[in-house]
Protein backbone atom coordinates (compact mmCIF):
# COMPACT_ATOMS: atom_id res chain seq x y z
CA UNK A 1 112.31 101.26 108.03
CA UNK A 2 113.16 104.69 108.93
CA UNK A 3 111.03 108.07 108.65
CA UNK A 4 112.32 108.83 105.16
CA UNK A 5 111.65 105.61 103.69
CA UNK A 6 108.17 105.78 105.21
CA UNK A 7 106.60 108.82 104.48
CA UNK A 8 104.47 108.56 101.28
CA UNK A 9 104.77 111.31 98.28
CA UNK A 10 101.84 113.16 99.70
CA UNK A 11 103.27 113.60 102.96
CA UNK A 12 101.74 110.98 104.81
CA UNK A 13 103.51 108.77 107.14
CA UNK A 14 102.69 105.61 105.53
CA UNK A 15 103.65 103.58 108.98
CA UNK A 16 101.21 105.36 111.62
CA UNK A 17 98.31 104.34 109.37
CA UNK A 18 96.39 100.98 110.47
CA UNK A 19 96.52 99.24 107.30
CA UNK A 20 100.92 99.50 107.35
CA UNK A 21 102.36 96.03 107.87
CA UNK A 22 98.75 94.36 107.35
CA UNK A 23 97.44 95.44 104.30
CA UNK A 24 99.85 97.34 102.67
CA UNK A 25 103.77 97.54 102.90
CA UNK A 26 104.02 101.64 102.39
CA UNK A 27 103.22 103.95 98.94
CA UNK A 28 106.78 104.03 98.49
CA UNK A 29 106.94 100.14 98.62
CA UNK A 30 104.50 99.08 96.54
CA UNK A 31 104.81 102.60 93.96
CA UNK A 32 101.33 103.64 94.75
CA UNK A 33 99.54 100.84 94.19
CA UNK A 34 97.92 100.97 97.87
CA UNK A 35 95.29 98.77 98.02
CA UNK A 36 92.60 101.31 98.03
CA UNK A 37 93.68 102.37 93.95
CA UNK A 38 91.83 100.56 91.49
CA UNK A 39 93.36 97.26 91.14
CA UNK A 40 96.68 97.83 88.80
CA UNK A 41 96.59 101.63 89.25
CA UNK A 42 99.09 103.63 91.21
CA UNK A 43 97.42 106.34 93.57
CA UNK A 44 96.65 109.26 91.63
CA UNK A 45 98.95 111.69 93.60
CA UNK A 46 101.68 109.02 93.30
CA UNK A 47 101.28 108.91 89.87
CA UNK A 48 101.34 112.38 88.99
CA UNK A 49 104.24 113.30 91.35
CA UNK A 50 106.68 110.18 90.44
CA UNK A 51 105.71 109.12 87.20
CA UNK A 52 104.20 112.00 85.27
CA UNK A 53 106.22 114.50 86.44
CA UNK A 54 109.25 112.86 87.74
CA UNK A 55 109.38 114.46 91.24
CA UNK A 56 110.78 112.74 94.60
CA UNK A 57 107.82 113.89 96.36
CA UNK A 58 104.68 116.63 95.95
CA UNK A 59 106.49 119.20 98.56
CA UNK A 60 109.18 119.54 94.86
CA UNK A 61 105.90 120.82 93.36
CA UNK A 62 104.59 124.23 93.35
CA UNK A 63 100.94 123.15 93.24
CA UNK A 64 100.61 121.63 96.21
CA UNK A 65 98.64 121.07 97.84
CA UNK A 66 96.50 120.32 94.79
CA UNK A 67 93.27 119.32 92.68
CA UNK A 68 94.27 116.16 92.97
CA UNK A 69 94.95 116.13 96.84
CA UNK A 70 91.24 117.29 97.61
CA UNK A 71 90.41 115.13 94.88
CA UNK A 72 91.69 111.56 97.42
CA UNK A 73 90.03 112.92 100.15
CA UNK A 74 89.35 110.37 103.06
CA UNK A 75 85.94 110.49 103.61
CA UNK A 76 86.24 109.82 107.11
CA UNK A 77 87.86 113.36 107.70
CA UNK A 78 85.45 116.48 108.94
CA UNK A 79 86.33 119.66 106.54
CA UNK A 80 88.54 120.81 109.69
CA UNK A 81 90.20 117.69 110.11
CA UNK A 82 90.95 117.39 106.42
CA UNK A 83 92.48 120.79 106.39
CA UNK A 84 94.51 119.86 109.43
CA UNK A 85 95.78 116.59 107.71
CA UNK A 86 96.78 118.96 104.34
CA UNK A 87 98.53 121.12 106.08
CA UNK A 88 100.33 118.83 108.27
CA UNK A 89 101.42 116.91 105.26
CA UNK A 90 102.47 119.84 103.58
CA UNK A 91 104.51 120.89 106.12
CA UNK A 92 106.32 117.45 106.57
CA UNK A 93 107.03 118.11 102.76
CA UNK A 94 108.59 120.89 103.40
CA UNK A 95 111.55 119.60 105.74
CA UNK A 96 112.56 117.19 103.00
C-alpha cells in the first residue's frame, strides 16, 4: 500500500495507527466504516467529505478543519496534542 492509498480523508495516516492490519484495513478500504463508527455507519468526516459532498479528501474543503473534526475527537489526546494532530493533518492535506 503506498502513502496515498493510506492516508484517510481527514488526513490521518491510516497505517501508523495500531489498529491498521489488525482491526481495520484503512478508512479508505473499508469507506469509513472503521470499526469505532456505529456498526453500519461510515465515520462522520468520511461521510461528509466523500459522500455528502463528493470531495477526494477534507484538505478540497474550505472548512477544514471543522465542527465535525473537533466533533471525533480522540479522547486520549491533551488539548495541545489534539491541536498538534489537526494541524498536522491539515497540513498533510494540503500536499495532496
Amino acid at each position: 500500500m503506498g502513502e496515498q492509498e493510506s492516508i484517510s480523508v481527514c488526513g490521518t495516516d491510516c497505517s501508523a495507527c495500531y489498529c491498521f492490519g489488525q482491526m481495520c484495513n484503512g478508512c479508505n478500504a473499508c469507506e469509513g466504516k472503521v470499526f469505532h463508527a456505529p456498526k453500519g455507519q461510515a465515520c462522520p468526516i468520511y461521510d461528509c467529505v466523500k459522500n455528502t459532498k463528493s470531495m477526494q479528501h477534507c484538505g478540497q474543503c474550505g472548512e477544514v478543519p471543522c465542527k465535525i473534526w473537533l466533533a471525533t475527537r480522540d479522547p486520549k489526546y491533551t488539548d495541545e496534542e489534539f491541536q498538534k494532530n489537526v494541524a498536522a493533518r491539515v497540513q498533510m492535506l494540503r500536499k495532496e
